[in-house]
N, C-alpha and C. Protein backbone atom coordinates (compact mmCIF):
# COMPACT_ATOMS: atom_id res chain seq x y z
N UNK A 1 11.26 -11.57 16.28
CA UNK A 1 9.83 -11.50 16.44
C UNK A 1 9.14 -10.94 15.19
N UNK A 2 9.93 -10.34 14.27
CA UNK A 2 9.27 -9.50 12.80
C UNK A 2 9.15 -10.73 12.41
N UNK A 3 9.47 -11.34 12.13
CA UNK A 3 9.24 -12.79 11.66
C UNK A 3 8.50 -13.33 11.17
N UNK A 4 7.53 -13.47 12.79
CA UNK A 4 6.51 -14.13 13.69
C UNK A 4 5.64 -13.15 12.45
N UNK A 5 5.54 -11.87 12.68
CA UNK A 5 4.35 -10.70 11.77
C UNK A 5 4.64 -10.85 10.47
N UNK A 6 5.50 -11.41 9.98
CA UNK A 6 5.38 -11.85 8.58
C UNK A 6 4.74 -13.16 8.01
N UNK A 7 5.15 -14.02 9.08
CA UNK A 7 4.83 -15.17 8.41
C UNK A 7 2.98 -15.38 9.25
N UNK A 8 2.20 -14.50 10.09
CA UNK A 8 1.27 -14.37 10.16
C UNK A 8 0.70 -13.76 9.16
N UNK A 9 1.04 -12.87 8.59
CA UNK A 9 0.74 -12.10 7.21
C UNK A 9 0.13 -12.78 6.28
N UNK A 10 1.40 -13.94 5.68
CA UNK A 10 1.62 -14.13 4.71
C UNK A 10 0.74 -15.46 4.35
N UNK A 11 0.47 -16.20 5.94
CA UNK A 11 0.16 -17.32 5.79
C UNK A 11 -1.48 -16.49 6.00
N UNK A 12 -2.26 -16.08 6.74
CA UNK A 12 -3.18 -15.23 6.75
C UNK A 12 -3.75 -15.14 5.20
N UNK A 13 -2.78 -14.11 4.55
CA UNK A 13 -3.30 -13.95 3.08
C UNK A 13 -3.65 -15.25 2.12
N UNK A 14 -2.54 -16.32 2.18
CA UNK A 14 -3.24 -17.19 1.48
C UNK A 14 -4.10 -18.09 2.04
N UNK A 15 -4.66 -18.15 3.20
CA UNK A 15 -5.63 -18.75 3.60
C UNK A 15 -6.72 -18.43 3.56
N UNK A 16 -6.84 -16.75 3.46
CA UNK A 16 -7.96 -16.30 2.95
C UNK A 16 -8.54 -15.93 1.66
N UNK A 17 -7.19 -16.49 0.82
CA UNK A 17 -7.31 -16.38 -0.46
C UNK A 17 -8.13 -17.66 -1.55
N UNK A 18 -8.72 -17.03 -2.66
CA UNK A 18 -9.67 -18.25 -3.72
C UNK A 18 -7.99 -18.69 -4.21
N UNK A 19 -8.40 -20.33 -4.60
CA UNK A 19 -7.45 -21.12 -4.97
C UNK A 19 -6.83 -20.46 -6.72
N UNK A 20 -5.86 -19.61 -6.45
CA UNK A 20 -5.04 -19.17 -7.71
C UNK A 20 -5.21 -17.68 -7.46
N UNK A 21 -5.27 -17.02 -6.25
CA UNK A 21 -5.39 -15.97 -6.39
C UNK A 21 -3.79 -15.37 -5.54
N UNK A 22 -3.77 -14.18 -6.51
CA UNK A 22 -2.25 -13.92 -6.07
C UNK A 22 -2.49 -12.96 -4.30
N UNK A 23 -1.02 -13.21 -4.33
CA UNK A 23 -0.84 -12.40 -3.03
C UNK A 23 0.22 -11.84 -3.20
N UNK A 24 -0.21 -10.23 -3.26
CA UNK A 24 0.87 -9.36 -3.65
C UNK A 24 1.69 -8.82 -2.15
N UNK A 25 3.11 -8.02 -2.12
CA UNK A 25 3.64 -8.00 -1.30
C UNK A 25 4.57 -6.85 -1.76
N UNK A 26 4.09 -5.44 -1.11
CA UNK A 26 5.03 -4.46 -1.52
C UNK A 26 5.31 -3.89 -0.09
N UNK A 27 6.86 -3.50 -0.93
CA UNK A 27 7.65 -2.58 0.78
C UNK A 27 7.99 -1.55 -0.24
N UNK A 28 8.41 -0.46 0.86
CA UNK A 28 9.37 0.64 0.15
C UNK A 28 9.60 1.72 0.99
N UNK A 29 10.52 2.63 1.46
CA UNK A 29 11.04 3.39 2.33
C UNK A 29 10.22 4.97 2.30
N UNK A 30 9.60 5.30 3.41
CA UNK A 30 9.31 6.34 3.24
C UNK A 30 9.74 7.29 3.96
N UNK A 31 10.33 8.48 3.17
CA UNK A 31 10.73 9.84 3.62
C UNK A 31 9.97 10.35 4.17
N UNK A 32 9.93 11.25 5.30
CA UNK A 32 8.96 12.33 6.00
C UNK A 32 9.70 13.80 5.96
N UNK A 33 9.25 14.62 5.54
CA UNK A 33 9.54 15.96 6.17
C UNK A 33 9.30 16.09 7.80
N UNK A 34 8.78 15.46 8.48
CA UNK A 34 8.76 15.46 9.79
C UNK A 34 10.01 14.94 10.24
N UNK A 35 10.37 16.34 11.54
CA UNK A 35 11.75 16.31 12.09
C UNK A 35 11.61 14.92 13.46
N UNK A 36 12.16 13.88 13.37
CA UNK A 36 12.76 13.16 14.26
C UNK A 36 13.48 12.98 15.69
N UNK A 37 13.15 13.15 16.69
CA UNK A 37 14.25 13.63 17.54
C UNK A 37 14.85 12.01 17.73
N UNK A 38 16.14 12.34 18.66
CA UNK A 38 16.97 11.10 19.27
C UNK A 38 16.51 10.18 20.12
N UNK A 39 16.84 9.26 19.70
CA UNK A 39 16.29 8.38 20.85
C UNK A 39 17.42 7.14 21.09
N UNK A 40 17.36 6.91 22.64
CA UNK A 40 18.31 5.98 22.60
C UNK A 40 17.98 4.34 23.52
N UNK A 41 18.58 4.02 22.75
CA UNK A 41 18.45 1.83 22.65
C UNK A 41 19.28 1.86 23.59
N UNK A 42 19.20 0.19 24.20
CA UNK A 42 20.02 -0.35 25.15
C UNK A 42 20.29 -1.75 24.40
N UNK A 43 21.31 -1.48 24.15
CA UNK A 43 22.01 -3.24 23.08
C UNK A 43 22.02 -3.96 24.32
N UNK A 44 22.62 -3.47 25.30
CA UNK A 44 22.86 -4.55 26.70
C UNK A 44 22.89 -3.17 27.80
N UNK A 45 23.01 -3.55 28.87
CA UNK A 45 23.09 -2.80 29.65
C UNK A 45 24.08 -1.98 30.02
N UNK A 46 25.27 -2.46 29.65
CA UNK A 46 26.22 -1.15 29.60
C UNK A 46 27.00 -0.63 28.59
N UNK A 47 25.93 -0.56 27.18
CA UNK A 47 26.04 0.01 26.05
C UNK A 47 25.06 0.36 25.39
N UNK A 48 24.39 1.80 25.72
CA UNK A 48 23.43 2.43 25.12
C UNK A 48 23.83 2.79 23.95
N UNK A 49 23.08 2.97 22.89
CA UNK A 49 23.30 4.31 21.58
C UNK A 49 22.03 5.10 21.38
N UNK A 50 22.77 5.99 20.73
CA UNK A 50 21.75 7.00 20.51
C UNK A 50 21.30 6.68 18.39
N UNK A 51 20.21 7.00 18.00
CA UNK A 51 19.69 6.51 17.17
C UNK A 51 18.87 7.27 16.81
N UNK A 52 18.65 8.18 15.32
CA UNK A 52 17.82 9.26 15.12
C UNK A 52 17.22 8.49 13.89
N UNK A 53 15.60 8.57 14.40
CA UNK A 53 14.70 8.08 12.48
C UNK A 53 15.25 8.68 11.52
N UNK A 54 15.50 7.66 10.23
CA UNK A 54 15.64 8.67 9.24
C UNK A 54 14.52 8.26 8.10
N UNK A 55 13.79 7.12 8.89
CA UNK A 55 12.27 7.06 7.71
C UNK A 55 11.99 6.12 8.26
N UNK A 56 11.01 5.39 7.34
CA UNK A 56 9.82 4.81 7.35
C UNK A 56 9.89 3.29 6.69
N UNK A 57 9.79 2.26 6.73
CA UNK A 57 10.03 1.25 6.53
C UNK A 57 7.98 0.66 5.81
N UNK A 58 7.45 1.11 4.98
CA UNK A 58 6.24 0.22 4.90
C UNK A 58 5.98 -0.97 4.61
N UNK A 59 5.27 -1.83 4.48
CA UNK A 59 5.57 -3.08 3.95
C UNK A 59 3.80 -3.72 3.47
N UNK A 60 3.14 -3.89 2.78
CA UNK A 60 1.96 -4.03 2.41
C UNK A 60 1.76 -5.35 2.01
N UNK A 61 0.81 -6.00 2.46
CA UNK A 61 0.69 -7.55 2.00
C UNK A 61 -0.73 -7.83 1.68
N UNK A 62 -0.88 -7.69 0.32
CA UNK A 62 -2.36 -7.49 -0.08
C UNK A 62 -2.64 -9.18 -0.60
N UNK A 63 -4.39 -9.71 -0.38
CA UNK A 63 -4.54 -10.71 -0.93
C UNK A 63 -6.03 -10.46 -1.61
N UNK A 64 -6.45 -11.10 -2.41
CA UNK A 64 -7.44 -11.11 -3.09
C UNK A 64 -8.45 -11.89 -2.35
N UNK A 65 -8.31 -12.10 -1.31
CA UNK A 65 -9.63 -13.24 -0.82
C UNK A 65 -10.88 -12.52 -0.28
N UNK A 66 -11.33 -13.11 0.41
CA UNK A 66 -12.61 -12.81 0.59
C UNK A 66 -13.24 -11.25 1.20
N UNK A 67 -11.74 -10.75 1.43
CA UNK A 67 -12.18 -9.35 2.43
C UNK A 67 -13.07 -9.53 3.37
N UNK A 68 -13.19 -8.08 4.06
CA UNK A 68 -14.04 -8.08 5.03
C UNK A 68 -14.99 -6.82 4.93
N UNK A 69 -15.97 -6.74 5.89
CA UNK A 69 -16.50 -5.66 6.18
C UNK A 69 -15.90 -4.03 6.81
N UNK A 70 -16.75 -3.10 6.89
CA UNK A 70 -15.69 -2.51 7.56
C UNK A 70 -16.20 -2.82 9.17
N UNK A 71 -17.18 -3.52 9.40
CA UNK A 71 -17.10 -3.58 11.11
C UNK A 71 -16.48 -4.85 11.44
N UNK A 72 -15.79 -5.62 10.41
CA UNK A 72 -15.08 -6.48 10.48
C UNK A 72 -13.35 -6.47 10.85
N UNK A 73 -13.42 -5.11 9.73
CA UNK A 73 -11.94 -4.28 10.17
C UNK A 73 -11.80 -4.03 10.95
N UNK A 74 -12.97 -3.10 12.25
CA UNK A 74 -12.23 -2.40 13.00
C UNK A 74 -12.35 -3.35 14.47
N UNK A 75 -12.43 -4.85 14.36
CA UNK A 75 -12.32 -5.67 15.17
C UNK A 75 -11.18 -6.51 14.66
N UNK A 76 -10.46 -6.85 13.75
CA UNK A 76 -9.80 -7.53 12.89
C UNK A 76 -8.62 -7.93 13.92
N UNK A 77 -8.05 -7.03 14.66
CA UNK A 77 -6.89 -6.99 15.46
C UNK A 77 -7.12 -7.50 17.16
N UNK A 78 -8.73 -7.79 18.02
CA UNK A 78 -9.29 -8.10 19.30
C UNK A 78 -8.44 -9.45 19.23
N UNK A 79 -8.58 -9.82 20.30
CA UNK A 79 -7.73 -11.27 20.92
C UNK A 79 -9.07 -12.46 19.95
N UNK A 80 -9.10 -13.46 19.80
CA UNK A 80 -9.79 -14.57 19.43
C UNK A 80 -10.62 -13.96 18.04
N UNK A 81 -10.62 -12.87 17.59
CA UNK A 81 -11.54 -12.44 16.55
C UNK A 81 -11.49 -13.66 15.52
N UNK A 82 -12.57 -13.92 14.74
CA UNK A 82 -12.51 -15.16 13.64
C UNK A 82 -13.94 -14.68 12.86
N UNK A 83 -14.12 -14.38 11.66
CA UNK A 83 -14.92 -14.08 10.59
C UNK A 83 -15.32 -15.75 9.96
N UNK A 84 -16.64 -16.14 10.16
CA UNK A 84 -17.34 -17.44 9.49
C UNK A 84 -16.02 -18.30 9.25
N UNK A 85 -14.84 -18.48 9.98
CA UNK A 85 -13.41 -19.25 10.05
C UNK A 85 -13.71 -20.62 8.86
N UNK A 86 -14.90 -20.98 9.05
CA UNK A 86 -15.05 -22.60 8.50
C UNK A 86 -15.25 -22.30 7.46
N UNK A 87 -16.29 -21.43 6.72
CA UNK A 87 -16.97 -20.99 5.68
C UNK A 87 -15.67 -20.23 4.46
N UNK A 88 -14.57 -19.63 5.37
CA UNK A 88 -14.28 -18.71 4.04
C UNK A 88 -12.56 -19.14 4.67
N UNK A 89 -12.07 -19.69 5.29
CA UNK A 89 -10.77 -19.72 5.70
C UNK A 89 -10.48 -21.67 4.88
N UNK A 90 -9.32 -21.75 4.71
CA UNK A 90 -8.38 -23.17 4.26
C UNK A 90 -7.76 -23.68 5.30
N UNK A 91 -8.45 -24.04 6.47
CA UNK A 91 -7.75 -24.27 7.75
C UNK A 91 -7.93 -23.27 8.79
N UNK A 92 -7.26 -24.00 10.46
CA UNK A 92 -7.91 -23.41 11.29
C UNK A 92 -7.19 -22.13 11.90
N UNK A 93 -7.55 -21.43 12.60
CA UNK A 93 -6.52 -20.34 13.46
C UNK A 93 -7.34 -20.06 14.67
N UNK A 94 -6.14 -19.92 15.65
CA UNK A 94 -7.19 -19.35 17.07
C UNK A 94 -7.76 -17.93 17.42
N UNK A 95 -7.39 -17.21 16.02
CA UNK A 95 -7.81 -15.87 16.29
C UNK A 95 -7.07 -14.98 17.14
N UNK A 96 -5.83 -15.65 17.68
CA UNK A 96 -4.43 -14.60 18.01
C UNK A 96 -3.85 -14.14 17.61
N UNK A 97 -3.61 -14.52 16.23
CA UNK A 97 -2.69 -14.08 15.22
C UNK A 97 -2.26 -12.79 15.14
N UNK A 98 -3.31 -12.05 14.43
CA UNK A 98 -2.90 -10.57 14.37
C UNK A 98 -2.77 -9.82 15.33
N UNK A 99 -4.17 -9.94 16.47
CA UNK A 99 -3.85 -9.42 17.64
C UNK A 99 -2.03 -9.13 18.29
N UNK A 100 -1.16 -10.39 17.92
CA UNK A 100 0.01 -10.64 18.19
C UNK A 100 0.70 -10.07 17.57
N UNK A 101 0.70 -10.05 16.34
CA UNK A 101 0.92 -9.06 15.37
C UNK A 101 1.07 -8.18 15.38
N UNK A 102 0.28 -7.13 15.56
CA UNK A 102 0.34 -6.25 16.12
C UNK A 102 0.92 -5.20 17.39
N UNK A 103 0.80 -6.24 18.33
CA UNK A 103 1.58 -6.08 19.71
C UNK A 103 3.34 -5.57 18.97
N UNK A 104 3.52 -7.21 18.69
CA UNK A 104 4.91 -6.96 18.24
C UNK A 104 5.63 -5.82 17.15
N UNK A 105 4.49 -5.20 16.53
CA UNK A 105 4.45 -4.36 15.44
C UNK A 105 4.83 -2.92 16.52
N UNK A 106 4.04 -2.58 17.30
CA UNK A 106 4.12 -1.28 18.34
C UNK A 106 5.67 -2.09 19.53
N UNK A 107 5.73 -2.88 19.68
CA UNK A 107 7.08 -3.19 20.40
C UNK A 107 8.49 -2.64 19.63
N UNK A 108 8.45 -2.47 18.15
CA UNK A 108 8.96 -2.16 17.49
C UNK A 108 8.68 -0.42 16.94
N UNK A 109 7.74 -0.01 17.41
CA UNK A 109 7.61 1.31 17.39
C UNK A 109 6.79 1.62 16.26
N UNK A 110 5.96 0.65 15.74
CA UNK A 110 5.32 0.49 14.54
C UNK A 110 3.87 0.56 14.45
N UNK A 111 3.52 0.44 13.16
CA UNK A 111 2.11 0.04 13.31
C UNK A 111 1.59 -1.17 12.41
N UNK A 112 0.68 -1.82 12.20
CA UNK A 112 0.24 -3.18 12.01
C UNK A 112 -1.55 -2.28 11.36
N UNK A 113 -1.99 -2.20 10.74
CA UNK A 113 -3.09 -1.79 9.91
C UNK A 113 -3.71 -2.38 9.08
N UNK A 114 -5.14 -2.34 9.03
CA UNK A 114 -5.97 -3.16 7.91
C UNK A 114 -6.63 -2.34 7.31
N UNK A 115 -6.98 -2.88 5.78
CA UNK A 115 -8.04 -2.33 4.69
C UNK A 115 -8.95 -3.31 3.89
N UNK A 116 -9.91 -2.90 4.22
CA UNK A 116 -10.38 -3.73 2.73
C UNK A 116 -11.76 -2.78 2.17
N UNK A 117 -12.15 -2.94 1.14
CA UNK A 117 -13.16 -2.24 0.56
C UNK A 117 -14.61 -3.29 0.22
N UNK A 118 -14.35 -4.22 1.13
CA UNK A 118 -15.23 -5.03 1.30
C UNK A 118 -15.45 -6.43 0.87
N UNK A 119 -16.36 -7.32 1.22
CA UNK A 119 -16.63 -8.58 0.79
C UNK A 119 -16.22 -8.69 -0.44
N UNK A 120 -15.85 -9.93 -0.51
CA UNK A 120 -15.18 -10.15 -2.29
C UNK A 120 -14.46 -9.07 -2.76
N UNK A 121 -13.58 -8.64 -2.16
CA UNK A 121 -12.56 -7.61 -2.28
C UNK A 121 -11.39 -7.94 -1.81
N UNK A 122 -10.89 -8.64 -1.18
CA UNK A 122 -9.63 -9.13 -0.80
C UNK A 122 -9.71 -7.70 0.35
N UNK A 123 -8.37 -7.96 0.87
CA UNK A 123 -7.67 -7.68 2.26
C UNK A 123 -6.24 -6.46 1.95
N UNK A 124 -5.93 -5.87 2.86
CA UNK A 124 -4.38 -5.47 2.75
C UNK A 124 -4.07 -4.88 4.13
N UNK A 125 -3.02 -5.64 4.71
CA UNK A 125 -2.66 -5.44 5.36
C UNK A 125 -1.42 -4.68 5.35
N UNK A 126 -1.08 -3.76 5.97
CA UNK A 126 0.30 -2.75 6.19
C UNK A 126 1.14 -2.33 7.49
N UNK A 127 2.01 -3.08 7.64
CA UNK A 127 3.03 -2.93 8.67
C UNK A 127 3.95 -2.08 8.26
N UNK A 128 3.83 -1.06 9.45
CA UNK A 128 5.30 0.18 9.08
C UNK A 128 6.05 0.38 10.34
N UNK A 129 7.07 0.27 9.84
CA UNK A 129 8.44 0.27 10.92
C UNK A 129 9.06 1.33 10.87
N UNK A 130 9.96 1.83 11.96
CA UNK A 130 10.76 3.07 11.93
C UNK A 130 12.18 2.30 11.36
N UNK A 131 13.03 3.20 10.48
CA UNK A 131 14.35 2.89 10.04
C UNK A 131 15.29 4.07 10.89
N UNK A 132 16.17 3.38 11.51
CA UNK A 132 17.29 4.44 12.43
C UNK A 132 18.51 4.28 11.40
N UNK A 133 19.10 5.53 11.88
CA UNK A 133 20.51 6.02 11.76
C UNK A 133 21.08 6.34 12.88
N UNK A 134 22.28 6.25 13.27
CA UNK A 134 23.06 6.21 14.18
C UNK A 134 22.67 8.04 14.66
N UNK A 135 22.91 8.86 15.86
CA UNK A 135 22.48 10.08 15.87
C UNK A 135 23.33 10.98 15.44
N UNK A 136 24.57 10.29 15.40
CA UNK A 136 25.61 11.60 14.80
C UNK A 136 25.92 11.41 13.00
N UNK A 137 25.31 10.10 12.60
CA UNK A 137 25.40 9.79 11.21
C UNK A 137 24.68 10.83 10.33
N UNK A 138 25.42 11.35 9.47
CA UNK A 138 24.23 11.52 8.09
C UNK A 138 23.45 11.07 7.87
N UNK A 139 21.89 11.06 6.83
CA UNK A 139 21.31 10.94 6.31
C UNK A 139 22.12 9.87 5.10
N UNK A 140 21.52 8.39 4.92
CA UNK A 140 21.87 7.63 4.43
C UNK A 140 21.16 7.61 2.73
């Protein structure tokens, strides 16, 4: 299903992007001084593990297109949301996308986040995931 939130991302960014404009794409692991407790998964039903965070997984997918407002942002993620779709998008979408996105982002224990600093500013979107270690493992 991470997939699914990537390739909404990715296809997202260049659709809202001017023709030659890049779409940048940074990840990188983040450490917390915040202590973690255990938590435990069910692979199947009669094999739990136990699994302690040992960080932060971010992943940032910035595009140069048209950006948004900020009362544009803080609707960006509603079921059907669509900004002038005809006017500033390269094709159509039903406005589920991120909404979905998102879902699947917190199914994963995550979060799914938007920025922009406005019109003609491009976009950035940031998905962050938890990274586990086994609970009796070291620090990797």
């Amino acid at each position: 299903r991470l997939v699914q939130v990537f390739r909404n991302l990715l296809s997202n960014g260049l659709k809202f992007s001017k023709d030659g404009g890049d779409l940048i794409i940074r990840a990188r692991e983040t450490h917390t001084s915040k202590s973690y407790k255990e938590k435990e998964f069910m692979i199947n039903k009669d094999e739990p593990i136990s699994l302690c965070q040992r960080s932060v997984l971010v992943i940032d997918v910035v595009d140069q297109g048209v950006g948004m407002t900020r009362e544009q942002v803080k609707t960006v993620f509603v079921d059907g949301t669509q900004f002038n779709a005809n006017q500033f998008q390269a094709g159509g979408g039903s406005g589920l996308g991120l909404s979905i996105a998102r879902g699947i982002a917190k199914e994963h224990n995550g979060t799914l986040t938007c920025h922009s600093e406005g019109m003609g500013k491009g976009s950035t979107f940031t998905l962050t995931l938890p990274l586990y270690n086994p609970a009796n493992a070291t620090s990797m």
